[in-house]
N, C-alpha and C. Protein backbone atom coordinates (compact mmCIF):
# COMPACT_ATOMS: atom_id res chain seq x y z
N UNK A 1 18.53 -52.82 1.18
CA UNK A 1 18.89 -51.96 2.30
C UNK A 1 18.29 -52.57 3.56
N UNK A 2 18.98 -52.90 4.76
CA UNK A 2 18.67 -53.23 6.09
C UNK A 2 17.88 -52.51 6.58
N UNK A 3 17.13 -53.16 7.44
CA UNK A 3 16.05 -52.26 8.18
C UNK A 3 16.54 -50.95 9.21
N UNK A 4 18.32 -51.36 9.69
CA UNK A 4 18.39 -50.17 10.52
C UNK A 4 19.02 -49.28 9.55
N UNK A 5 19.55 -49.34 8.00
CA UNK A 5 20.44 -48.45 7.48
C UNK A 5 18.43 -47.42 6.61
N UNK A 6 17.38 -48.06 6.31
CA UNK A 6 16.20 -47.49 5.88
C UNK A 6 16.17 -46.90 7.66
N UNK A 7 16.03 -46.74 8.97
CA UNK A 7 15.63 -46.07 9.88
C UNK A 7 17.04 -44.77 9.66
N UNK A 8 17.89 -44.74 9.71
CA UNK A 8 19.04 -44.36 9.49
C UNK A 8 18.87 -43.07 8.27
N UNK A 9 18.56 -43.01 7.40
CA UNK A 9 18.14 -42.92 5.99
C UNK A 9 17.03 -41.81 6.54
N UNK A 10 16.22 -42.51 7.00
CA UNK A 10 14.56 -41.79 7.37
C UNK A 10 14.97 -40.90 8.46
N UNK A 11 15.70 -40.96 8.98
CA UNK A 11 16.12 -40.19 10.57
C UNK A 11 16.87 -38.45 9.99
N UNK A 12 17.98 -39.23 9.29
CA UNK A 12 18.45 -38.04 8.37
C UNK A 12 17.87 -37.09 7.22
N UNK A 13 16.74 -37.48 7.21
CA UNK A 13 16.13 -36.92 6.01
C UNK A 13 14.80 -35.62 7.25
N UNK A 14 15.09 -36.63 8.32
CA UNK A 14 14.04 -35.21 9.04
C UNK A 14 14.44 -34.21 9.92
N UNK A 15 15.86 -34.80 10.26
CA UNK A 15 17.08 -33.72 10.81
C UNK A 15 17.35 -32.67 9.71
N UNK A 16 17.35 -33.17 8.36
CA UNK A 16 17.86 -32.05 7.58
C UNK A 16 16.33 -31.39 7.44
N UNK A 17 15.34 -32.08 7.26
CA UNK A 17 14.61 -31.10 6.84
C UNK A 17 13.93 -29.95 8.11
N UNK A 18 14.46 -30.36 9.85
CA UNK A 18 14.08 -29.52 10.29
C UNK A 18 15.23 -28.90 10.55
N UNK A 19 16.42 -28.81 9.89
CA UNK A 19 17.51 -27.65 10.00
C UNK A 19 17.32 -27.14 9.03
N UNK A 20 17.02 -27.18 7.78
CA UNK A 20 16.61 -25.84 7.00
C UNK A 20 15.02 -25.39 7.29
N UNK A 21 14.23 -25.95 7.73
CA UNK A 21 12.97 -25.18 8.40
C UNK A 21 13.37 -24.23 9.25
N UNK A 22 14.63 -24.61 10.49
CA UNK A 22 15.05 -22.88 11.20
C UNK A 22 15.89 -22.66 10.70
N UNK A 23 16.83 -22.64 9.65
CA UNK A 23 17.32 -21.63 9.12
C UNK A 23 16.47 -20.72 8.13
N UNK A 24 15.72 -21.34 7.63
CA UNK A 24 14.83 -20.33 6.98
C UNK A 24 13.56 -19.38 7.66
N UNK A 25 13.58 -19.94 8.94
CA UNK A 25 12.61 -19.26 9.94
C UNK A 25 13.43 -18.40 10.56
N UNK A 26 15.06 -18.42 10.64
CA UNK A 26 15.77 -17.53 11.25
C UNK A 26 16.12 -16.51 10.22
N UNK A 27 16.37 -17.09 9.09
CA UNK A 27 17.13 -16.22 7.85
C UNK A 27 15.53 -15.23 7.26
N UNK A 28 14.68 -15.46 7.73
CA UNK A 28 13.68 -14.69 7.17
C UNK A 28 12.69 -14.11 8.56
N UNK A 29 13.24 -14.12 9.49
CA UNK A 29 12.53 -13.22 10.19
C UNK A 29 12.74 -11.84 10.03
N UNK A 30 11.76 -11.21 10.76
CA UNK A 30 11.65 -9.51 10.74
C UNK A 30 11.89 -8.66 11.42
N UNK A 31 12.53 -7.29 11.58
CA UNK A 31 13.51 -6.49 12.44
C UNK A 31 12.62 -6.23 13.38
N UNK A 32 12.87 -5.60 14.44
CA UNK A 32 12.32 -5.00 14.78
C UNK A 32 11.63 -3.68 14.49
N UNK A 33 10.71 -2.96 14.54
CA UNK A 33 9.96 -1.36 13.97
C UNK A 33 10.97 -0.27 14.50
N UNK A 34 11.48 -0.53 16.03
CA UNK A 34 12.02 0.54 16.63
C UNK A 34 13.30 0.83 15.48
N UNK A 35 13.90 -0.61 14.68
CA UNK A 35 15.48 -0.07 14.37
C UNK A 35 15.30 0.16 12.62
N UNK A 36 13.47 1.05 12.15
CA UNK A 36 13.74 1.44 11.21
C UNK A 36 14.26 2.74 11.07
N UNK A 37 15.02 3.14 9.81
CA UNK A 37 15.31 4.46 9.43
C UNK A 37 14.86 5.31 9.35
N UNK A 38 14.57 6.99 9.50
CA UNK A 38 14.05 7.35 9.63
C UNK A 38 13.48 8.25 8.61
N UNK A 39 14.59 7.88 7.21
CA UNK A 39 14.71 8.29 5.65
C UNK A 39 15.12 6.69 5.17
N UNK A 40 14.49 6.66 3.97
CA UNK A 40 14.97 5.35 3.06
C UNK A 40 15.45 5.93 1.49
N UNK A 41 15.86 4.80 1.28
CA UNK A 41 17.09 5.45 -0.42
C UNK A 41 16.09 5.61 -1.44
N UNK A 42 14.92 4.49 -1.18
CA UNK A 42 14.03 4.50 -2.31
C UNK A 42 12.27 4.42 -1.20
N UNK A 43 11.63 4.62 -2.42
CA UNK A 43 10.62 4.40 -1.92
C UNK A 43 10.04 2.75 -1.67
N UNK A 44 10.60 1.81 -2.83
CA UNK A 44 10.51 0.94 -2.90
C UNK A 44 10.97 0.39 -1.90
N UNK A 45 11.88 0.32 -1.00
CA UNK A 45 12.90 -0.22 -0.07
C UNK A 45 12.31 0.31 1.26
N UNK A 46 11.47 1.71 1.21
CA UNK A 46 10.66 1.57 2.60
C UNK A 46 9.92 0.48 2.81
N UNK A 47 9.04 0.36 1.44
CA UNK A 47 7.56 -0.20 1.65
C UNK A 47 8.70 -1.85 2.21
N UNK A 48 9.22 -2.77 1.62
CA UNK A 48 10.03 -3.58 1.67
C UNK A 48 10.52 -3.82 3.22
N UNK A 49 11.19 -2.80 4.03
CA UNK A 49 11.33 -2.85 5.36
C UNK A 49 10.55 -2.61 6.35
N UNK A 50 9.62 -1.79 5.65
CA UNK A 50 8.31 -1.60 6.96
C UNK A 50 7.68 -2.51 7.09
N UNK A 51 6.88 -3.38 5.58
CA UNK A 51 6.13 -4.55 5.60
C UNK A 51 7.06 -5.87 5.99
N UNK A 52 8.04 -5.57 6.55
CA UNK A 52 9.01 -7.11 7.06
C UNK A 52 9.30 -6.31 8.59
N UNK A 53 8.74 -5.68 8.91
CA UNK A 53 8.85 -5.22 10.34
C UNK A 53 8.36 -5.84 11.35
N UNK A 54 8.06 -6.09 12.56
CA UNK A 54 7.43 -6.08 13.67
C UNK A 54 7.45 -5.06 14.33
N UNK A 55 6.17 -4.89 14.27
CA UNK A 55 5.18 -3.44 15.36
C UNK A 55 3.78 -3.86 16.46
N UNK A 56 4.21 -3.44 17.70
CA UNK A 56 3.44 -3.15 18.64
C UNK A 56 1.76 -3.25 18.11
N UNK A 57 1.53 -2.61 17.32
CA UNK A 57 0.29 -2.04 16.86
C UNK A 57 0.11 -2.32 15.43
N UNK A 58 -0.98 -3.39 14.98
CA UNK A 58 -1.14 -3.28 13.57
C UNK A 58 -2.71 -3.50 13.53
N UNK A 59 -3.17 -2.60 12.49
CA UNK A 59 -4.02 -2.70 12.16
C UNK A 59 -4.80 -1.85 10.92
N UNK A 60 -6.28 -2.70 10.44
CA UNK A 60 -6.52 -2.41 9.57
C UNK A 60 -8.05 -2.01 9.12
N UNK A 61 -8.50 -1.38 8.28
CA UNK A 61 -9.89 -0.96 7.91
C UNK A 61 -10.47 -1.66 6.73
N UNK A 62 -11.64 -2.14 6.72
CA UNK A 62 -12.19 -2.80 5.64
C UNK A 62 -12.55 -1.40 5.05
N UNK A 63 -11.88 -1.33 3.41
CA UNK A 63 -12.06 -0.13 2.63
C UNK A 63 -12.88 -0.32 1.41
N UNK A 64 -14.13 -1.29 1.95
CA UNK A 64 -14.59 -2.06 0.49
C UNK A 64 -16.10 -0.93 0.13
N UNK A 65 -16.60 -0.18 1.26
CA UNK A 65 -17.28 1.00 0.54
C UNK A 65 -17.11 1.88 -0.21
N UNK A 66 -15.81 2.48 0.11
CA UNK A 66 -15.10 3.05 -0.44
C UNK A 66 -14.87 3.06 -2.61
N UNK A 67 -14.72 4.07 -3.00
CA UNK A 67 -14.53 4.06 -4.06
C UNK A 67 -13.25 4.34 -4.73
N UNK A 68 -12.16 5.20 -3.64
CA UNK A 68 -10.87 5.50 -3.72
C UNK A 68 -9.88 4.37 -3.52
N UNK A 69 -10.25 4.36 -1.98
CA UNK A 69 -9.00 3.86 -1.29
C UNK A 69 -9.24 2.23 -1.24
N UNK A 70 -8.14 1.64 -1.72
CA UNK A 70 -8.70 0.14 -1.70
C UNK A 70 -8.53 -0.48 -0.80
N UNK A 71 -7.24 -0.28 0.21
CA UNK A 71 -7.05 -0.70 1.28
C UNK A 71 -6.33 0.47 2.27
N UNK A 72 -6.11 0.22 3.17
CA UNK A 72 -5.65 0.98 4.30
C UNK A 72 -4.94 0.20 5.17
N UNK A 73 -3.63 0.23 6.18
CA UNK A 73 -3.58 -0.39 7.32
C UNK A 73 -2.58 0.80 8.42
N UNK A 74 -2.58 0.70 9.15
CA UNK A 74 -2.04 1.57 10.28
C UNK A 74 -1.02 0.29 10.93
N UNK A 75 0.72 1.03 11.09
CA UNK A 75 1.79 -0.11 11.99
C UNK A 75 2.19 0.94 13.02
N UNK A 76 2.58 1.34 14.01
CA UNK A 76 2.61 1.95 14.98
C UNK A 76 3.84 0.91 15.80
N UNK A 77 4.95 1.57 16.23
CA UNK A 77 5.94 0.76 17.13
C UNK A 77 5.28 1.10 18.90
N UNK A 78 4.98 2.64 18.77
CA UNK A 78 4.54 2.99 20.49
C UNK A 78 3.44 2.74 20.60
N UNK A 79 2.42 2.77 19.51
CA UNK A 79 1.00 3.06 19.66
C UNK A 79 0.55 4.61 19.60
N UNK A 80 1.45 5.35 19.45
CA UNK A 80 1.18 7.01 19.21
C UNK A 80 0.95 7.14 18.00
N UNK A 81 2.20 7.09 17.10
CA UNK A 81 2.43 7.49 15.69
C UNK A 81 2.97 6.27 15.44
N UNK A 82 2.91 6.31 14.17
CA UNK A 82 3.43 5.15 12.93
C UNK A 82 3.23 5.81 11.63
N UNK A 83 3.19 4.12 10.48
CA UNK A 83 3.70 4.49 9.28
C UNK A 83 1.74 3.75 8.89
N UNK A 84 1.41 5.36 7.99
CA UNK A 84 -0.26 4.70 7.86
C UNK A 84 0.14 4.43 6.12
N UNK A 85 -0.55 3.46 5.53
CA UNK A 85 -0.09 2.62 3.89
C UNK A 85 -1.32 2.71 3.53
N UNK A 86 -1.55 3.68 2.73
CA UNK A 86 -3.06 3.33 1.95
C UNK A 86 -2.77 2.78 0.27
N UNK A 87 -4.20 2.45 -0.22
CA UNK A 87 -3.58 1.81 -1.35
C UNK A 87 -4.61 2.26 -2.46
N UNK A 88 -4.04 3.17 -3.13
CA UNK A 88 -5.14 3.76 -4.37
C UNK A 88 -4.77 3.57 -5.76
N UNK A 89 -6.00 2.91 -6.13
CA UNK A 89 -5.73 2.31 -8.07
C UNK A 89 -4.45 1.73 -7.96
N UNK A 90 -4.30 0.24 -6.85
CA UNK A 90 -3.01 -0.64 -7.45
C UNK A 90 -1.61 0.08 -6.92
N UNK A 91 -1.60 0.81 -6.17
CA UNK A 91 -0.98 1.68 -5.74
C UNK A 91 -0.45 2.13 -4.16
N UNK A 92 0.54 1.55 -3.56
CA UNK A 92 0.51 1.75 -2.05
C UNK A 92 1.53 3.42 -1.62
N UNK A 93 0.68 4.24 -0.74
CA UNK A 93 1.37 5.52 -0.77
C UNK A 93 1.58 5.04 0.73
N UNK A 94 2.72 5.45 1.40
CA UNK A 94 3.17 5.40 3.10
C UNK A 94 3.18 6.84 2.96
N UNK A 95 2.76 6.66 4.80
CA UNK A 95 3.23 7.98 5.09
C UNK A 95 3.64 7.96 6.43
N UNK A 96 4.27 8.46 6.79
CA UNK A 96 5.17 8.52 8.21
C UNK A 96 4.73 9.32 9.29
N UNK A 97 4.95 8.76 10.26
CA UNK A 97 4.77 9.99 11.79
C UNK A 97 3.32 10.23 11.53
N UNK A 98 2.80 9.27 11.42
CA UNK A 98 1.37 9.75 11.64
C UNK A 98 0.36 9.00 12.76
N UNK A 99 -0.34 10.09 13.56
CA UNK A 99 -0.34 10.12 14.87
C UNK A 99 -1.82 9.04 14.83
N UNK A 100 -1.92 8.59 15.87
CA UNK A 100 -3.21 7.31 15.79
C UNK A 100 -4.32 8.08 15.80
N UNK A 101 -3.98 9.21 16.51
CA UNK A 101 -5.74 10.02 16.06
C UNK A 101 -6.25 10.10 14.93
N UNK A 102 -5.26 10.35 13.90
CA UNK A 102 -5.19 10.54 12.63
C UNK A 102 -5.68 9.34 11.86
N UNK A 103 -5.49 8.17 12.73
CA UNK A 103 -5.83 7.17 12.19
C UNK A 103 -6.73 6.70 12.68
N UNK A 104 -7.28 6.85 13.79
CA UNK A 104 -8.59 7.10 14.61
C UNK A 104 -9.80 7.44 13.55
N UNK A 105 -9.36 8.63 13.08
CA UNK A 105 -10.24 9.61 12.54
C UNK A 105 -10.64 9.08 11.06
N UNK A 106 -9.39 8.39 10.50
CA UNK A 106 -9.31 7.75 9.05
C UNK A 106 -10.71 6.52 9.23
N UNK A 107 -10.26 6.03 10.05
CA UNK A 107 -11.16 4.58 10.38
C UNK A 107 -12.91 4.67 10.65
N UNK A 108 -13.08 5.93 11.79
CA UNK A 108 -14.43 6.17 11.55
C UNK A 108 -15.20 6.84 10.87
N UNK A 109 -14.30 7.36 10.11
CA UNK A 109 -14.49 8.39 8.82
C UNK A 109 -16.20 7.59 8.21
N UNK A 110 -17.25 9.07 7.87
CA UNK A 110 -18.36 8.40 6.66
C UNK A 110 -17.88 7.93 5.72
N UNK A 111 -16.75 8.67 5.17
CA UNK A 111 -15.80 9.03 3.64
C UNK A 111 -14.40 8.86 4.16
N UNK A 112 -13.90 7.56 3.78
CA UNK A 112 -12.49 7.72 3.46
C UNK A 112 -11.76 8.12 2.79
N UNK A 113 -11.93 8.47 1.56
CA UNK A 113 -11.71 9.81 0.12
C UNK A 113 -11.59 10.92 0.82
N UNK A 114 -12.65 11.46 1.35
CA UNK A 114 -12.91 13.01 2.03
C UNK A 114 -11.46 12.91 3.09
N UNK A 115 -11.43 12.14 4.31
CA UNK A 115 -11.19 12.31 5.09
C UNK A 115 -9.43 12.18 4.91
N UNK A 116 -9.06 11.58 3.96
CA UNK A 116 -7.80 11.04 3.14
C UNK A 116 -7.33 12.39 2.69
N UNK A 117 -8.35 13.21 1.87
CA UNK A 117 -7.78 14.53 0.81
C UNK A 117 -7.91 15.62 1.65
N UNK A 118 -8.45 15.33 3.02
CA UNK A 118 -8.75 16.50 4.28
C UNK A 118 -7.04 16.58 5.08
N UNK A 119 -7.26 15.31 5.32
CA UNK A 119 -6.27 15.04 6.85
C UNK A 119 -4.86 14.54 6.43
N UNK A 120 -4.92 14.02 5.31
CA UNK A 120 -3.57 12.68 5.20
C UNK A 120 -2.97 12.97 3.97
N UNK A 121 -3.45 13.15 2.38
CA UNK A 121 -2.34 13.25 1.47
C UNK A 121 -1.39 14.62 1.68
N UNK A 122 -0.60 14.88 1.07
CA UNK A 122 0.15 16.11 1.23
C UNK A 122 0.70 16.24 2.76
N UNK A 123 0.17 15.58 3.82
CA UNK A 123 1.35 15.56 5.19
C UNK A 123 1.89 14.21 5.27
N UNK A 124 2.50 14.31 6.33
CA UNK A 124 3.22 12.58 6.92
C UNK A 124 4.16 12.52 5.39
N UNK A 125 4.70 13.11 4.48
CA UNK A 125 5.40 12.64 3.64
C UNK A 125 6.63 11.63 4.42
N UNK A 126 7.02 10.79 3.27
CA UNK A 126 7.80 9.18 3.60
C UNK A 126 9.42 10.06 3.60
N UNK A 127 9.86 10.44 4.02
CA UNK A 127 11.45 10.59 3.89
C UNK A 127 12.29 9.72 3.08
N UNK A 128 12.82 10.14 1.55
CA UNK A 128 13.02 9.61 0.99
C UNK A 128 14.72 10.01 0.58
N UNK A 129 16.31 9.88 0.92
CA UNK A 129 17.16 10.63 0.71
C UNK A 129 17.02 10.76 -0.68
């Protein structure tokens, strides 16, 4: 092989590989938060579109004192309310429309257990059709 058909060769091999680098950076980006639903079919298919979202506001609590909750994170599109994801025994519960105070309050909590079975299970349920 000639030296310009090996440059030739080498040239094409990094055109293709940076056209499927943006198609796969295009084909796998994430919606926006504002254009989620406001009910999902499954529960499975929330967690799935919320965690491929982009939101304004993300954030999270180290839940390693804790004996319940293993993790926690708060996504917020306005910064008011969002979708707060806690995660107990292997287990991620969402909950919706829940206001940042709420998550304010989760975060400086002594007890995240307490403050979880006080403020957060049984409201914000996930809208599920």
């Amino acid at each position: 092989m000639g030296k310009n058909n090996l440059l030739k060769t080498i040239t094409m091999k990094k055109i293709t590989l940076i056209l499927l680098t943006l198609l796969t950076i295009t084909s796998c980006s994430s919606q926006d938060c504002k254009e989620l639903p406001s009910s999902y079919n499954s529960y499975k298919d929330a967690l799935t579109e919320i965690k491929s979202s982009d939101f304004k506001l993300e954030d999270s609590v180290n839940t390693s004192r804790s004996s319940v909750i293993e993790s926690a994170y708060y996504l917020s599109c306005d910064g008011k309310i969002g979708y707060l994801i806690i995660e107990i025994r292997n287990t991620e519960y969402i909950y919706q429309n829940v206001p940042i105070s709420v998550w304010d309050s989760f975060i400086n909590a002594d007890s995240y257990g307490r403050i979880y079975n006080r403020n957060i299970k049984g409201n914000y349920k996930l809208k599920i059709n």
